[in-house]
Protein backbone atom coordinates (compact mmCIF):
# COMPACT_ATOMS: atom_id res chain seq x y z
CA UNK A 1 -39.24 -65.85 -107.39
CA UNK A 2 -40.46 -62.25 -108.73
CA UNK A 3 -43.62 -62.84 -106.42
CA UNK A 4 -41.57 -64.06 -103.11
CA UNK A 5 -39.68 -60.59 -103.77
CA UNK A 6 -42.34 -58.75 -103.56
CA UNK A 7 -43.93 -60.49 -100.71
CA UNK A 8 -40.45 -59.46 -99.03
CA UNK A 9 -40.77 -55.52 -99.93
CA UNK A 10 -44.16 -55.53 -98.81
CA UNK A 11 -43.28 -56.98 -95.34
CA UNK A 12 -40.06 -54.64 -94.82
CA UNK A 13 -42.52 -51.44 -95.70
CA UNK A 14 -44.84 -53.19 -93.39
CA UNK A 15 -42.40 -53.20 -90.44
CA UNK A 16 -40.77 -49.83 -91.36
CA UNK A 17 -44.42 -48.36 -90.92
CA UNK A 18 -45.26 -50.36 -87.78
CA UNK A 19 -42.04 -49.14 -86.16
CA UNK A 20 -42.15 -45.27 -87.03
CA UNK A 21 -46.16 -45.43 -85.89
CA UNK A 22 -44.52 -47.35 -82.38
CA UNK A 23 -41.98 -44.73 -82.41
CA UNK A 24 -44.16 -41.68 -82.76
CA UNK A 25 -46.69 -43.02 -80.54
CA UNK A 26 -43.86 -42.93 -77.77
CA UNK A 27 -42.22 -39.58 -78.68
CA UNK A 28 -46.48 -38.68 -78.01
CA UNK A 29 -46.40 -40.14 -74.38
CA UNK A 30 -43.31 -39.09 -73.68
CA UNK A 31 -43.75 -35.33 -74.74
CA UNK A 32 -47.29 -35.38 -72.64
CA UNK A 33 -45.32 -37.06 -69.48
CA UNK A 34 -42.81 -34.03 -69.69
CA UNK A 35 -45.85 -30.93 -70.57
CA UNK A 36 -47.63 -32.60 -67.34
CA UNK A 37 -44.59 -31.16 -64.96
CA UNK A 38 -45.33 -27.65 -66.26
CA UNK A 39 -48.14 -25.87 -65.31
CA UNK A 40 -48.32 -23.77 -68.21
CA UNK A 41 -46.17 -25.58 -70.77
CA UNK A 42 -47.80 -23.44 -74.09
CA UNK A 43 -46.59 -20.57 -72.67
CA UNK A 44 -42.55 -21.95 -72.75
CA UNK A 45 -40.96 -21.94 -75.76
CA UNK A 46 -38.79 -25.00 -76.66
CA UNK A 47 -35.19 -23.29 -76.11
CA UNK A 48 -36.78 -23.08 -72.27
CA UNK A 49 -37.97 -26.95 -72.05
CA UNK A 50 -34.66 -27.67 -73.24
CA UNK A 51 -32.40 -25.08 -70.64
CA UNK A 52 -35.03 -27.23 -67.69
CA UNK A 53 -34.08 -30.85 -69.35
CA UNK A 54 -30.18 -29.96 -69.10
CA UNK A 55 -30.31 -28.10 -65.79
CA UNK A 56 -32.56 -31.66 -64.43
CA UNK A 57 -29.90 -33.86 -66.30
CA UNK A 58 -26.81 -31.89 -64.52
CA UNK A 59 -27.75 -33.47 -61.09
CA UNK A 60 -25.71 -35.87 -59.98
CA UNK A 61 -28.37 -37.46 -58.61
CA UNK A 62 -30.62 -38.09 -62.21
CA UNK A 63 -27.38 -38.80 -63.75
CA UNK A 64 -26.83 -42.06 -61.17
CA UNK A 65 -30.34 -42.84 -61.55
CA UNK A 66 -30.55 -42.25 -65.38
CA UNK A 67 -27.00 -44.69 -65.28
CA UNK A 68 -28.61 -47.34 -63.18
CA UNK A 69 -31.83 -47.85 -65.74
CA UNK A 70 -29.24 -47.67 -68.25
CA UNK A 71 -26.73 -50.29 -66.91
CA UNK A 72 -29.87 -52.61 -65.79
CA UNK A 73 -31.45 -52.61 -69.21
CA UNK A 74 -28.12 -53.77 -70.66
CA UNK A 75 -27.86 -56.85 -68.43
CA UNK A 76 -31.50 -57.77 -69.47
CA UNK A 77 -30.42 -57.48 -73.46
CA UNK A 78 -27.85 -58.83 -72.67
CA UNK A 79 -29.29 -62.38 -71.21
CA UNK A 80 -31.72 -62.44 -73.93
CA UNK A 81 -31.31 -65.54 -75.83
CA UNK A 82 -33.19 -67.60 -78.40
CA UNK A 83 -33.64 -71.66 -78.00
């Protein structure tokens, strides 16, 4: 019983690793996608990424789009089933 126990911590600090490396691998990609639209990003500071992210998330046009991706990837969760 002790062992199985163990087996089980071992496995949930297995995942919990596997998932923060898979998380800050994407926060990585993500933050070089976003440095690639500037063409001197070392020289803004990160109050001034953040004033460009809300001015670009204002529009109503990224906020339909942004909604859309949103609304689509709900319906796929959504219809996700096991046999």
């Amino acid at each position: 019983m002790k062992r199985c126990e163990e087996q089980s911590k071992l496995l949930s600090k297995r995942i919990d690793d596997l998932n923060r490396k898979q998380r800050t691998h994407r926060l990585r990609v993500r933050a070089g996608i976003l440095e690639s639209f500037f063409t001197k990003p070392e020289l803004l500071t990160d109050d001034q990424v953040m004033d460009v992210l809300r001015l670009a998330f204002r529009q109503p046009e990224v906020k339909r789009f942004v909604a859309g991706i949103e609304a689509s990837l709900t319906v796929l969760q959504d219809s996700d089933f096991c046999i």
